[in-house]
N, C-alpha and C. Protein backbone atom coordinates (compact mmCIF):
# COMPACT_ATOMS: atom_id res chain seq x y z
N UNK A 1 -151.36 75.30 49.24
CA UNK A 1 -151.72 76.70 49.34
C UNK A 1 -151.65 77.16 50.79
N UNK A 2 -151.35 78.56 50.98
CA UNK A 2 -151.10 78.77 52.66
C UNK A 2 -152.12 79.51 52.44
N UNK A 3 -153.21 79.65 53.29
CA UNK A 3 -154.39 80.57 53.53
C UNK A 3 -153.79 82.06 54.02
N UNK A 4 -154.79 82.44 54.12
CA UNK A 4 -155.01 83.86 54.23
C UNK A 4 -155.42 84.23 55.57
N UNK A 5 -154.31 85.72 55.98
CA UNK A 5 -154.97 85.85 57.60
C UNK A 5 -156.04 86.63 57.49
N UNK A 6 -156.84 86.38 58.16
CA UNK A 6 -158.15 87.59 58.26
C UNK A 6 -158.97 87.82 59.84
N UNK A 7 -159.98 88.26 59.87
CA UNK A 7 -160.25 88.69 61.27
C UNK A 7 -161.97 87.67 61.49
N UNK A 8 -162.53 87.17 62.12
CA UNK A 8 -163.71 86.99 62.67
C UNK A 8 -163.85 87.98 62.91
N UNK A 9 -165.38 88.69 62.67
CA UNK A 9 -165.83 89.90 63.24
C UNK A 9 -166.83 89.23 64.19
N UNK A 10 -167.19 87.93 64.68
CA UNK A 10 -167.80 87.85 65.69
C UNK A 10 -167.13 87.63 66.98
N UNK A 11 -166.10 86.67 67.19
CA UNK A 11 -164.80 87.06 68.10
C UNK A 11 -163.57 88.07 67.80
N UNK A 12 -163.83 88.78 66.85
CA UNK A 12 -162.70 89.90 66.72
C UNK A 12 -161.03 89.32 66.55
N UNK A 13 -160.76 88.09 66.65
CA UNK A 13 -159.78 87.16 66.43
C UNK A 13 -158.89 87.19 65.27
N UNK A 14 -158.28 86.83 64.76
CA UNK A 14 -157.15 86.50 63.53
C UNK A 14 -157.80 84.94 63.47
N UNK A 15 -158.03 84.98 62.15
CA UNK A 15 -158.09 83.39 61.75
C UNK A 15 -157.46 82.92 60.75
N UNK A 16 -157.69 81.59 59.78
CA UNK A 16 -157.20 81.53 58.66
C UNK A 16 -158.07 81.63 57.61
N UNK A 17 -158.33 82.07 56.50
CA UNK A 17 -159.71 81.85 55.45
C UNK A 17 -159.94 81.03 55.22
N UNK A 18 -160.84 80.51 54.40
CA UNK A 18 -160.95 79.19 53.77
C UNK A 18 -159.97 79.68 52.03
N UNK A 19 -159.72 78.14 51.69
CA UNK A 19 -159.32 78.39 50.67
C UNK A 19 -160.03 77.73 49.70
N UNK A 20 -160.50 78.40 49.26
CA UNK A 20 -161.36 78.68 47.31
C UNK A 20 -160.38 78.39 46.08
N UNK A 21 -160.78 77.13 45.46
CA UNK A 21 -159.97 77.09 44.06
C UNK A 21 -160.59 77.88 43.09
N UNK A 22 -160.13 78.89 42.27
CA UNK A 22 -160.83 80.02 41.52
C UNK A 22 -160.19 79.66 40.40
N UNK A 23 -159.39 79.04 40.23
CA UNK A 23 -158.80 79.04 38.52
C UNK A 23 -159.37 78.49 37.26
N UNK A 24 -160.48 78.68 37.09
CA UNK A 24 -161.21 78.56 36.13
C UNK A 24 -160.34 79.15 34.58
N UNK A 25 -160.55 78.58 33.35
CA UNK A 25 -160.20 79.37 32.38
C UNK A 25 -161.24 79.96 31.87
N UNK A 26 -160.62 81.11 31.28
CA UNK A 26 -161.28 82.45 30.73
C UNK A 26 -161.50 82.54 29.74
N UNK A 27 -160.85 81.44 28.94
CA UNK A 27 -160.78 81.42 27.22
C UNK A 27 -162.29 81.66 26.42
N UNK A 28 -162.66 80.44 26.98
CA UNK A 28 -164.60 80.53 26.47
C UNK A 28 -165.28 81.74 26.60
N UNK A 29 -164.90 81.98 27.25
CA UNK A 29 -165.73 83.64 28.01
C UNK A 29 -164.90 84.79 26.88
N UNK A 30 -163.78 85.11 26.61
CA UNK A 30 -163.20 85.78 25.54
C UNK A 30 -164.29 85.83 24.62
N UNK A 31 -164.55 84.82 23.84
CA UNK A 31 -165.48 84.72 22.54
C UNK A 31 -166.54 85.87 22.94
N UNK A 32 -167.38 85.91 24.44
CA UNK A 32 -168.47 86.40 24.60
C UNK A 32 -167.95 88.13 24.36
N UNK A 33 -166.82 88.49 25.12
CA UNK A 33 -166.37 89.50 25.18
C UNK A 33 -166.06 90.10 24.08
N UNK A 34 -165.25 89.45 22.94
CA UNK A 34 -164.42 89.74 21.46
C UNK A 34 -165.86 90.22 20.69
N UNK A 35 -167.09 89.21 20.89
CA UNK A 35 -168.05 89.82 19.98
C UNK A 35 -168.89 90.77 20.59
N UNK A 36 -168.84 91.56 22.09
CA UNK A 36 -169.94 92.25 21.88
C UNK A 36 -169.03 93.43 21.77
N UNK A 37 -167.57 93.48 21.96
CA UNK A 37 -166.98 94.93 21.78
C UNK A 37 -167.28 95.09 19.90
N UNK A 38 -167.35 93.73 19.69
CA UNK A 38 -167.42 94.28 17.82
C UNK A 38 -168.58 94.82 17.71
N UNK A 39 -169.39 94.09 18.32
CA UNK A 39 -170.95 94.28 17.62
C UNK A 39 -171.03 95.87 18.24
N UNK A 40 -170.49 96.56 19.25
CA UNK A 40 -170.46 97.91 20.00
C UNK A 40 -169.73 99.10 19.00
N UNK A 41 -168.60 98.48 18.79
CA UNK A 41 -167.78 99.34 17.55
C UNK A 41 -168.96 99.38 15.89
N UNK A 42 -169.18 98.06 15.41
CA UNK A 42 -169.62 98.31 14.89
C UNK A 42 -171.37 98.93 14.42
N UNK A 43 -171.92 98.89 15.98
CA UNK A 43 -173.07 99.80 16.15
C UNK A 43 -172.89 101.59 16.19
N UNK A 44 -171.03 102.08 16.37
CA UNK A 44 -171.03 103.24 16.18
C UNK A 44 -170.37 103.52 14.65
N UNK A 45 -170.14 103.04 14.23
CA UNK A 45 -169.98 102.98 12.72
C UNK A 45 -170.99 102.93 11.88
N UNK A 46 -172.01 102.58 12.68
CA UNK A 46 -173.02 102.78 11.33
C UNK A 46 -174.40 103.79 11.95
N UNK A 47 -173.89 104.77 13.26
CA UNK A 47 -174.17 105.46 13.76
C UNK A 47 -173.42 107.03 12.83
N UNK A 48 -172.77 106.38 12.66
CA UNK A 48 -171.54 107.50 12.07
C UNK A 48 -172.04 108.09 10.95
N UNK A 49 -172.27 106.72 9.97
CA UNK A 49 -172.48 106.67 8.76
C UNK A 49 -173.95 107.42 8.34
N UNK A 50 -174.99 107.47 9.32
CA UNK A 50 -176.27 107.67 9.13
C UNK A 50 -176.28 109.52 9.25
């Protein structure tokens, strides 16, 4: 990985960042997402209905 240029704001300098592995998967987390848009849709559907 080639880092990232960025600035020290305490010497005002160009440095390099650190580099952070972020690639986590997202898949598991979907499930959380898929059910609360349902449970949201289907809280205005029976908003509808009433």
């Amino acid at each position: 990985y080639k880092p990232l240029q960025t600035v020290d704001i305490e010497t005002k300098k160009t440095a390099d960042a650190t580099i952070e592995r972020s690639d986590i998967c997202v898949v598991p987390r979907a499930g959380v997402v898929s059910e609360a848009i349902l449970a949201y849709v289907l809280a205005g559907e029976i908003v509808d209905k009433l």
